[in-house]
Structures are given as C-alpha cells and as structure tokens.
C-alpha atoms as a PDB file:
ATOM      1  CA  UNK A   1      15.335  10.166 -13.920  1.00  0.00           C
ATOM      2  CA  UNK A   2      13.099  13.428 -14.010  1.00  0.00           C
ATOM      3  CA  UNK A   3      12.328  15.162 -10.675  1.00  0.00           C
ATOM      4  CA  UNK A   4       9.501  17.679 -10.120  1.00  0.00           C
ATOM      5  CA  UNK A   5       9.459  20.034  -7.447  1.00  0.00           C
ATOM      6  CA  UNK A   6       6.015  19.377  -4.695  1.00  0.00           C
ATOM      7  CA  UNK A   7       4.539  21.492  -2.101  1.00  0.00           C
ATOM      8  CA  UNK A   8       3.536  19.705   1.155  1.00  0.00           C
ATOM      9  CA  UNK A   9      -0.393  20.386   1.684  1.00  0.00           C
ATOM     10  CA  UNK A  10      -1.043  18.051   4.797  1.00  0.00           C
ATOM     11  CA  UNK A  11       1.049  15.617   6.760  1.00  0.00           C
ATOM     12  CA  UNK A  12      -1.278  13.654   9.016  1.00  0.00           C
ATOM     13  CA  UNK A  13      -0.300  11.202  11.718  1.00  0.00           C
ATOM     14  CA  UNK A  14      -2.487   7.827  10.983  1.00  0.00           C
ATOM     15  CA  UNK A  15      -0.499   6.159  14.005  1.00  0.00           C
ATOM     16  CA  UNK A  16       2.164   6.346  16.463  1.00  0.00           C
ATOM     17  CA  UNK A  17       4.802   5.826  13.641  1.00  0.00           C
ATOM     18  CA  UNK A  18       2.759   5.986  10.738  1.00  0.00           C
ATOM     19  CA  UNK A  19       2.019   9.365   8.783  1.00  0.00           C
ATOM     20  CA  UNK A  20       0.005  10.034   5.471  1.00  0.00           C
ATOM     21  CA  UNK A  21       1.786  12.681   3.955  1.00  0.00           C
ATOM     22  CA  UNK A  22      -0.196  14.758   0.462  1.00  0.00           C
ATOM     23  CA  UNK A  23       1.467  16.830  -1.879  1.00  0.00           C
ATOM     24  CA  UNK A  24       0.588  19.049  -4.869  1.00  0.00           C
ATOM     25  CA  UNK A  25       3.145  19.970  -7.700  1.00  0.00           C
ATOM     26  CA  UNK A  26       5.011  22.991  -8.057  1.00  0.00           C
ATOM     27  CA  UNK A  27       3.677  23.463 -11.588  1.00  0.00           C
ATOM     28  CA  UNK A  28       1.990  21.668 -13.664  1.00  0.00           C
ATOM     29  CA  UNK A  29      -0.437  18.715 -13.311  1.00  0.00           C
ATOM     30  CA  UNK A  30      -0.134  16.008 -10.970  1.00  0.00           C
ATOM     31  CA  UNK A  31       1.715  13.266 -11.891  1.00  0.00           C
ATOM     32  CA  UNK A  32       0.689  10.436 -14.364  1.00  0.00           C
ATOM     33  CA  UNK A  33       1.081   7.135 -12.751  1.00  0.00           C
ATOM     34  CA  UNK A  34      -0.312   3.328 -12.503  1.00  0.00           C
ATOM     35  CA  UNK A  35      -2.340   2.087  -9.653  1.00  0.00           C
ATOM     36  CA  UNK A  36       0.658   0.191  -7.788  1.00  0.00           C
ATOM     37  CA  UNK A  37       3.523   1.826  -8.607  1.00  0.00           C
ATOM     38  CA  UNK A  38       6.124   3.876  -6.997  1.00  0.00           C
ATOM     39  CA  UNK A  39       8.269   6.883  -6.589  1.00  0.00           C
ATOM     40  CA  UNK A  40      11.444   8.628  -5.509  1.00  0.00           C
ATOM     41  CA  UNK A  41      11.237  11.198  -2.823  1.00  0.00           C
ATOM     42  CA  UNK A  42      14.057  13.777  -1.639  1.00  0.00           C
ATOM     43  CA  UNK A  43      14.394  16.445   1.027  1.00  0.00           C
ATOM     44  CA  UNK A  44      16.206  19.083  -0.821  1.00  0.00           C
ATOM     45  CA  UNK A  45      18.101  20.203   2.401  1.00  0.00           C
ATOM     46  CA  UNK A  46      18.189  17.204   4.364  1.00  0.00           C
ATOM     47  CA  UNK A  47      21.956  16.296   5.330  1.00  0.00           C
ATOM     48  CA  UNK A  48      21.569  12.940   3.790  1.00  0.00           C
ATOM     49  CA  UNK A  49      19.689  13.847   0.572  1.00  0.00           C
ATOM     50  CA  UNK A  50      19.692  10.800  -1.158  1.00  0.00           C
ATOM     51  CA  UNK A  51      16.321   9.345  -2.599  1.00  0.00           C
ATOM     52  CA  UNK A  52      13.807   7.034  -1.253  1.00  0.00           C
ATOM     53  CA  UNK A  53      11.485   4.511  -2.176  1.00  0.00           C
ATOM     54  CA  UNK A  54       7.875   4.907  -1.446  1.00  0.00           C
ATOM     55  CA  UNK A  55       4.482   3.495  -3.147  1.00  0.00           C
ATOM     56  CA  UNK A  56       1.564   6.067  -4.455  1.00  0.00           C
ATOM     57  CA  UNK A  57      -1.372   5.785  -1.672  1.00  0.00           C
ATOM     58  CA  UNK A  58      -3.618   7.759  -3.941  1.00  0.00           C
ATOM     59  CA  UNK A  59      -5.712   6.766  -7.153  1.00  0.00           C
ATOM     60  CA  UNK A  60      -4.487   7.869 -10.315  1.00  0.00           C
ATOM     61  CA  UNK A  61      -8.083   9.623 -11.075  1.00  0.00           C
ATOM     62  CA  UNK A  62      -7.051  11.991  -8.241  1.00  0.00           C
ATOM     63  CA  UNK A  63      -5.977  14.855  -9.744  1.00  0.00           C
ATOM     64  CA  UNK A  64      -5.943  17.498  -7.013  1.00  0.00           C
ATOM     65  CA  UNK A  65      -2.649  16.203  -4.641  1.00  0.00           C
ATOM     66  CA  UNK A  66      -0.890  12.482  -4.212  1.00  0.00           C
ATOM     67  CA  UNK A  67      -1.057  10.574  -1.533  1.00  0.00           C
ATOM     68  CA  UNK A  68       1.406   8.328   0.481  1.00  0.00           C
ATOM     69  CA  UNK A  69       1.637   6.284   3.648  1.00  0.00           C
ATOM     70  CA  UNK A  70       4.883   6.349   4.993  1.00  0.00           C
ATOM     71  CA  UNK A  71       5.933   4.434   8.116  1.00  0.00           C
ATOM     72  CA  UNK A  72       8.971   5.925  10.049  1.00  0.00           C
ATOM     73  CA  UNK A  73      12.006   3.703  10.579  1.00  0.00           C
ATOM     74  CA  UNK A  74      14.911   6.596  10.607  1.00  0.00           C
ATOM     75  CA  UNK A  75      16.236   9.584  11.142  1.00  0.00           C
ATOM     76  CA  UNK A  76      15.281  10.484   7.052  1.00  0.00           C
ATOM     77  CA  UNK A  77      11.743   9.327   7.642  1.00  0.00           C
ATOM     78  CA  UNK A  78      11.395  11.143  10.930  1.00  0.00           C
ATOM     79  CA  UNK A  79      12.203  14.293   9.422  1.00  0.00           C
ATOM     80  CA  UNK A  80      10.032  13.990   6.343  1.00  0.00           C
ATOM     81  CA  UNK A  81       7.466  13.176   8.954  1.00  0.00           C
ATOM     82  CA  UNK A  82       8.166  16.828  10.625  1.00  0.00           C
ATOM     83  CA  UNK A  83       8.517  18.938   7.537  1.00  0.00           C
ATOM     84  CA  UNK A  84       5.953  21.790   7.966  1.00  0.00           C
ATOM     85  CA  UNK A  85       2.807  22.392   5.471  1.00  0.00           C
ATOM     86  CA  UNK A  86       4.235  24.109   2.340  1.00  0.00           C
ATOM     87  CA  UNK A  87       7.850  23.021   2.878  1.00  0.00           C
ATOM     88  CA  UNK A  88       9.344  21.371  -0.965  1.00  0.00           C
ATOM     89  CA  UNK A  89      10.315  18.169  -1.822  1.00  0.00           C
ATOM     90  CA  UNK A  90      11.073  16.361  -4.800  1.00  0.00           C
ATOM     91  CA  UNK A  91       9.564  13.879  -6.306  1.00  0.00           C
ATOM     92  CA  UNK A  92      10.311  11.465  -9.660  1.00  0.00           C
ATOM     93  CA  UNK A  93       8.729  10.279 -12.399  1.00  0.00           C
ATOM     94  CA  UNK A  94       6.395   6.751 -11.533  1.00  0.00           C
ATOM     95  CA  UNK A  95       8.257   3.560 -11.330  1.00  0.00           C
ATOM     96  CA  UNK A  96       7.335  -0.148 -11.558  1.00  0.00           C
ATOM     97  CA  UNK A  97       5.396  -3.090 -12.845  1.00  0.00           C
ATOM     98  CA  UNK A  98       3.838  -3.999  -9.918  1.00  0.00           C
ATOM     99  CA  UNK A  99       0.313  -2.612 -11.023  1.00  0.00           C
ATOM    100  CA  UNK A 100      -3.249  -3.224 -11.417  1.00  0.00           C
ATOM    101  CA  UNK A 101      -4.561  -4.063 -14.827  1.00  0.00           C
ATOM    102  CA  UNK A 102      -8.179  -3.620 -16.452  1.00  0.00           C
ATOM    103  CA  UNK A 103      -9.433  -6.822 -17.130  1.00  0.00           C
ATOM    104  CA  UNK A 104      -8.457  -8.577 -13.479  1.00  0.00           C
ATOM    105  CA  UNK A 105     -11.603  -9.938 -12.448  1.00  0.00           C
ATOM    106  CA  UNK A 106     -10.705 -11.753  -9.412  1.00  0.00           C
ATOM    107  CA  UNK A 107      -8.162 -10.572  -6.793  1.00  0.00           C
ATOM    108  CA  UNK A 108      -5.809 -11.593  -3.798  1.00  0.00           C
ATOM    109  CA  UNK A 109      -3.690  -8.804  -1.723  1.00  0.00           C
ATOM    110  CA  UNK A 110      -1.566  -9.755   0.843  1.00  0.00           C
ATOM    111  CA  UNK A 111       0.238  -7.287   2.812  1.00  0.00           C
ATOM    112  CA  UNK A 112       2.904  -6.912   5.252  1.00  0.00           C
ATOM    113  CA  UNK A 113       2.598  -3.718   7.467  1.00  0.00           C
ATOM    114  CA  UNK A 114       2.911  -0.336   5.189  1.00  0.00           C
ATOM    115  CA  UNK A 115       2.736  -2.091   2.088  1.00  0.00           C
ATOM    116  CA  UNK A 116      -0.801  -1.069   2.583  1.00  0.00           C
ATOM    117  CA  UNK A 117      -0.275   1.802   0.247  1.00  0.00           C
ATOM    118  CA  UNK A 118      -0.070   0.139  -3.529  1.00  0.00           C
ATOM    119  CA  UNK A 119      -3.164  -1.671  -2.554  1.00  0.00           C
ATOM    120  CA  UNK A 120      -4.493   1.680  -1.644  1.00  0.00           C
ATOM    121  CA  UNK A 121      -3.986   3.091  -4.911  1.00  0.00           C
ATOM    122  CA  UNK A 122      -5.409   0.033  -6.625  1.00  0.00           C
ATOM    123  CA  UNK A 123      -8.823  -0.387  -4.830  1.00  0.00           C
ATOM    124  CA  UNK A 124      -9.541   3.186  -4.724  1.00  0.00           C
ATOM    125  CA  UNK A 125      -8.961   3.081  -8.458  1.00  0.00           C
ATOM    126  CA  UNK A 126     -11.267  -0.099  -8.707  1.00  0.00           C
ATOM    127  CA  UNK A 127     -13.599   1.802  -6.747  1.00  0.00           C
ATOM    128  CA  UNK A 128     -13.984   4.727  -9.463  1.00  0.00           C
ATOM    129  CA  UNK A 129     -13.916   2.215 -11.950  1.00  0.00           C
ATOM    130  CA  UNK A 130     -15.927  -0.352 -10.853  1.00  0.00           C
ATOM    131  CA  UNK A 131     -14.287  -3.221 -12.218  1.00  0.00           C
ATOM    132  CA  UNK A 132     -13.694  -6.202 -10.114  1.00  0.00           C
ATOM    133  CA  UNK A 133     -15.791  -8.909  -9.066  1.00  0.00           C
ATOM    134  CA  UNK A 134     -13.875 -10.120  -5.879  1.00  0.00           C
ATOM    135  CA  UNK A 135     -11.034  -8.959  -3.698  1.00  0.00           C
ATOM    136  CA  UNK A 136      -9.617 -10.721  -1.012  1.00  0.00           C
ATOM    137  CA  UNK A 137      -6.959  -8.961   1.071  1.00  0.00           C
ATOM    138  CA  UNK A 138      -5.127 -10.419   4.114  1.00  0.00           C
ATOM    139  CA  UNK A 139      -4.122  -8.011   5.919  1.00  0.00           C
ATOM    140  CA  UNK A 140      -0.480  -7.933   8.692  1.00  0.00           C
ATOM    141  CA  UNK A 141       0.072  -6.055  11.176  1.00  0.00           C
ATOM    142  CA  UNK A 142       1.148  -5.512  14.491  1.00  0.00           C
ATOM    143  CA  UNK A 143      -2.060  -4.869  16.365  1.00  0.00           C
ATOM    144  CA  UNK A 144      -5.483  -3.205  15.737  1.00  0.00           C
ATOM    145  CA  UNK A 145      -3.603   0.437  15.923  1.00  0.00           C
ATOM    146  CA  UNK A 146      -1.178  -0.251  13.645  1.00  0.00           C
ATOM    147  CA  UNK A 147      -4.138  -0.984  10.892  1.00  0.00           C
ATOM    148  CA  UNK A 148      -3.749   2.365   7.976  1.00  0.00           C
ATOM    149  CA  UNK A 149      -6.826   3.392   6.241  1.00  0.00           C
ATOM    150  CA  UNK A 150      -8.922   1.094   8.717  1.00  0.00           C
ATOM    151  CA  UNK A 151     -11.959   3.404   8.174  1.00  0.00           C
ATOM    152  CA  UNK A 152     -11.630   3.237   4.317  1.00  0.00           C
ATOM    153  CA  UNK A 153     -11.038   0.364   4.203  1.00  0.00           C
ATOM    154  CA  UNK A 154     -14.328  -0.829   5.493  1.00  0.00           C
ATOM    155  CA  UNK A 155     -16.191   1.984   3.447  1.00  0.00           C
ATOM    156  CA  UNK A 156     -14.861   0.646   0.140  1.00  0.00           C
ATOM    157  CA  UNK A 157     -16.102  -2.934   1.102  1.00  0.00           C
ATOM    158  CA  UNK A 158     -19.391  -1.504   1.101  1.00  0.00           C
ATOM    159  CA  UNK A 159     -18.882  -0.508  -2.516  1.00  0.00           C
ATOM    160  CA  UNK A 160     -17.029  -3.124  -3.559  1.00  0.00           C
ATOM    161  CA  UNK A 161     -17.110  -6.845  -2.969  1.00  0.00           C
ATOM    162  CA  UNK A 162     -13.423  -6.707  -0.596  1.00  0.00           C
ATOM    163  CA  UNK A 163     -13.220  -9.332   1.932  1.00  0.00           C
ATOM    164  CA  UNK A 164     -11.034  -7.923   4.787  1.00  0.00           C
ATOM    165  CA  UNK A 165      -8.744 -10.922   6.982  1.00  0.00           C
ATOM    166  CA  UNK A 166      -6.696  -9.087   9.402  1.00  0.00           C
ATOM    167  CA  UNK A 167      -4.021 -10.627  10.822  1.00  0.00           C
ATOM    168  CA  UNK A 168      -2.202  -9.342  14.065  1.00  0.00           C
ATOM    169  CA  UNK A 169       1.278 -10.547  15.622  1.00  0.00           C
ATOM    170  CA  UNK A 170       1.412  -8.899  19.017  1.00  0.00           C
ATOM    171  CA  UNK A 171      -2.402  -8.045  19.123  1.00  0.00           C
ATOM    172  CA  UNK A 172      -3.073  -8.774  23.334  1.00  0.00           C
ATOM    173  CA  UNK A 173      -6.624  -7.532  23.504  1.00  0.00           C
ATOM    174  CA  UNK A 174      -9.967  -9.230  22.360  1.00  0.00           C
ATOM    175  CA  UNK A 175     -10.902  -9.351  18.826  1.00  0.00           C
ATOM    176  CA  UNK A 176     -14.169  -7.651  17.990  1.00  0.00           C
ATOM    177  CA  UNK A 177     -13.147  -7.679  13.804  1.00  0.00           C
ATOM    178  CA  UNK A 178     -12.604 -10.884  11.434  1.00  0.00           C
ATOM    179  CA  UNK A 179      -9.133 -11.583  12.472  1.00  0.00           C
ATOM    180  CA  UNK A 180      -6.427 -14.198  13.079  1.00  0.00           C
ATOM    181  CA  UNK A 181      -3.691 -13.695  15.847  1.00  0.00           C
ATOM    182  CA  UNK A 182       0.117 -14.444  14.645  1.00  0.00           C
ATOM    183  CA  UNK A 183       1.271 -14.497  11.353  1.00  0.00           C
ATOM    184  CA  UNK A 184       0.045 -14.934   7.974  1.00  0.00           C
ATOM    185  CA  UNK A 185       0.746 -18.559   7.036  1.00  0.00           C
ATOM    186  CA  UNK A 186      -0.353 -20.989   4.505  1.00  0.00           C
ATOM    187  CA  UNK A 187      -3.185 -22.821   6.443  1.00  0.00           C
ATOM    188  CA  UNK A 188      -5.067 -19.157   6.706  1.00  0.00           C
ATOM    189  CA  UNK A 189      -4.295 -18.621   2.727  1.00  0.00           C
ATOM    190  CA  UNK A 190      -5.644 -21.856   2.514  1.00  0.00           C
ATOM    191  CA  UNK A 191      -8.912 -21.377   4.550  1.00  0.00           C
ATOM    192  CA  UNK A 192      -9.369 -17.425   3.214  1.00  0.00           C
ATOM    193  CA  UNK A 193      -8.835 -17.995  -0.225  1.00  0.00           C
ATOM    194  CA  UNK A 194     -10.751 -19.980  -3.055  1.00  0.00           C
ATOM    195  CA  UNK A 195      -7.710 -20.911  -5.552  1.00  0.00           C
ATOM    196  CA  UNK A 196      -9.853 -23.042  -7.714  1.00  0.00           C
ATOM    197  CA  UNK A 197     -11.351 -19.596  -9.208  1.00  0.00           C
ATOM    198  CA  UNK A 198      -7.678 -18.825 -10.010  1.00  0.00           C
ATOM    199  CA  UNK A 199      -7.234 -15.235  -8.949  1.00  0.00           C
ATOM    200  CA  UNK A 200      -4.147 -12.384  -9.485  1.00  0.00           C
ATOM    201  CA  UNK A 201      -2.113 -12.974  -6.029  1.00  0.00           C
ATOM    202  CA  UNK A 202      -0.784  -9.685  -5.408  1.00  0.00           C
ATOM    203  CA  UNK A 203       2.001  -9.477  -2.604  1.00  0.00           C
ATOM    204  CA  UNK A 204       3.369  -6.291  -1.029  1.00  0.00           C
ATOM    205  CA  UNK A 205       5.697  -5.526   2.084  1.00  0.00           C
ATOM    206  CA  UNK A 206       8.897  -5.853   3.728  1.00  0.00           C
ATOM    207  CA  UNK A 207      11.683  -7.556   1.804  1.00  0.00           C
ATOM    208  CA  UNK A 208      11.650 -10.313   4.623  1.00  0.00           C
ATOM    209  CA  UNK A 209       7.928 -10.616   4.198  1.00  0.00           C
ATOM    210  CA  UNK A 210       7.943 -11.519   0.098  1.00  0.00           C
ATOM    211  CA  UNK A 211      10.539 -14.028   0.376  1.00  0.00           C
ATOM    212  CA  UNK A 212       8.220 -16.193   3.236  1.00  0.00           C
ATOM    213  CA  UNK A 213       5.317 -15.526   1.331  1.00  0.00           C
ATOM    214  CA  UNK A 214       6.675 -16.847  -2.026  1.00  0.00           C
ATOM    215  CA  UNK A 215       7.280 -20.019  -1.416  1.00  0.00           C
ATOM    216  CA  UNK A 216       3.972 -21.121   0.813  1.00  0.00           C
ATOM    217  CA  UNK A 217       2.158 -19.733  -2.255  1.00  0.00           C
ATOM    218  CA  UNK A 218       4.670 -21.596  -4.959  1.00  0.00           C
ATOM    219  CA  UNK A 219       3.105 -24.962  -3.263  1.00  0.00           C
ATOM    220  CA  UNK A 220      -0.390 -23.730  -3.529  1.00  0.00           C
ATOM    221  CA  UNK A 221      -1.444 -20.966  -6.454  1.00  0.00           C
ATOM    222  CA  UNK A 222      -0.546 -20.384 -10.070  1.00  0.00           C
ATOM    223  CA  UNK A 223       2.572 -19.186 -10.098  1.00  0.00           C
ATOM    224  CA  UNK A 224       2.208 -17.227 -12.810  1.00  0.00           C
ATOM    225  CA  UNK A 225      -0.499 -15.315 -11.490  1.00  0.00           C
ATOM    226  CA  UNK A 226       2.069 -14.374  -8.353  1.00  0.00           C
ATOM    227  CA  UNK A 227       2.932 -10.251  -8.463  1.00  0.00           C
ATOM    228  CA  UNK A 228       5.354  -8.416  -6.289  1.00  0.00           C
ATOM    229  CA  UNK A 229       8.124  -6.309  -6.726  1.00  0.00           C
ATOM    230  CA  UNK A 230      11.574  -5.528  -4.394  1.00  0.00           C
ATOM    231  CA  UNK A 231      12.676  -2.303  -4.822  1.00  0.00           C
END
C-alpha cells in the first residue's frame, strides 16, 4: 500500500462535530480514484499514527484538491480536525468496490449519518456527467443540523432528477423540508421507493446501520442489485 504525502488547503467546520477537510498533493497530480471509494489517512506525528478509513467527498473530475467529510468520534479525529492549513498528512492509494458505474440508469442511496460522503462523490460525478435518469436518496440523521452538504444537495436536484427523503431521529422542532421523524424503516422504503423499476440500492453508513438495513431490503428489492461495503 502506496502513500503520498498531502498538504492541508482548508479544513472547514460543516457542523458541531462534522468538518470537511481538502487537500492537495505534495507532488504530482491528484489522485486517480472511483466515485465511491475510499482511502487511508495518517497524521505523520500523531502519537497513535495508525491509518484510518475515510470515503472521497469529491468527484473524480476534480482535479485541483480532494475532498472529505469527516465526522469526529475521537481523540485521532479531533486532532485531524485541528491540524492547521498547510500541515502534511498522508494519504493511500483508492480502495474499494463500492462505486458508481456508467450505465446505472436508475438509483437508490441510503445513508446513515457521514456516510454522506461516497454519495457525494457519486452525484457530483453524475452531475458532470449527466448520466442518470433517477436518484432517490434517503437520507439519516440526527436532526436538521446534523444534515452535510444540505445546500448542495438541493442545488444538484435542480440539475439532476434527485429526490431528497430526510429522515431525523431526535429532530424536536417543526419540519419545514420533506422529512420523516425516527428511523429509516421498511414501510418509508416502501412508500419512497418504486422497486418495480428495479433500481441499484446503494447503502452507506455505520457498521450497525448496514446490517438493519440488509435484511428489510432482502424481503423487498433485488438482492443482487444491493451495494455496500464494511471496511
């Protein structure tokens, strides 16, 4: 496993505990990847340098930086998240089969929290390539705050036919967006999505979230058109 040397260019809090943090290479070009996959990332002189996961946020047309959307759940994460513009970190060569292919022509993403990010990478790929003729994405999180790339979201459904569901668990204020309170469950798949058109389920986000999400959609989609990936 190859790393290459990045420079920070912009970390940028999205949310309380949510950061979007950009990064340019060292030398060389940016990095060659598929929409959906992921990466290793080390902090050369943190005490605990060993590697960690995280998804590409950014399109693989984007050649001037990549992107990710990192959520902060530990000490390693919390001091990524206060690493100073032009500090160095490493970062591997792409990883995973968890990716968007040319040729999908109808679409499901459902997402857990952070696992935002593939998706992010995919539909701003779609977006340059103009290529799909529906998206659905159902959407978790905690409350309207917690929602990443809420602005972008919206703009790309303007270019793109994406139907937005967002789905909040601890959401305690009036809804003024398409939204469900709770959790994503099988009667809102149900109602959201139109399974006789037979589209790509894509699934992304915590470890806990897959494994409930697999079998509700076992009972009800192709199961062969089910992605996601545990890293």
């Amino acid at each position: 496993m190859k790393f290459f040397d990045h420079r920070i260019i912009d970390i940028n809090f999205d949310s309380e505990d949510v950061f979007i943090l950009k990064v340019k290479p060292l030398r060389g070009r940016v990095l060659n990847f598929k929409p959906g996959q992921y990466t290793r990332i080390i902090i050369p002189d943190h005490p605990k340098t060993r590697e960690h996961f995280f998804s590409f946020a950014s399109s693989p047309e984007n050649k001037s930086y990549l992107e990710f959307c990192i959520r902060i759940y530990g000490n390693w994460t919390k001091a990524l998240s206060q690493l100073k513009k032009g500090k160095i970190i490493k970062i591997s060569s792409p990883m995973g089969s968890f990716i968007w292919k040319n040729g999908i022509r109808n679409a499901v993403f459902i997402v857990g929290g952070i696992g935002i990010s593939p998706f992010m990478s995919m539909l701003r790929y779609i977006v340059k390539k103009n290529s799909i003729e529906k998206i659905t994405l159902l959407y978790g999180n905690r409350t309207q705050q917690t929602i990443s790339y809420k602005k972008e979201l919206e703009e790309i459904s303007k270019k793109i036919t994406l139907k937005i569901i967002h789905i909040f668990s601890e959401e305690k204020e009036k809804l003024y967006i398409p939204a469900y309170h709770g959790f994503i469950t099988k009667k809102i798949i149900e109602k959201e999505i139109d399974f006789s058109a037979k589209p790509v389920i894509f699934i992304t986000g915590p470890q806990v979230f897959i494994e409930k999400m697999l079998p509700v959609l076992g009972k009800i989609a192709d199961k062969e058109k089910i992605k996601f990936e545990l890293k």
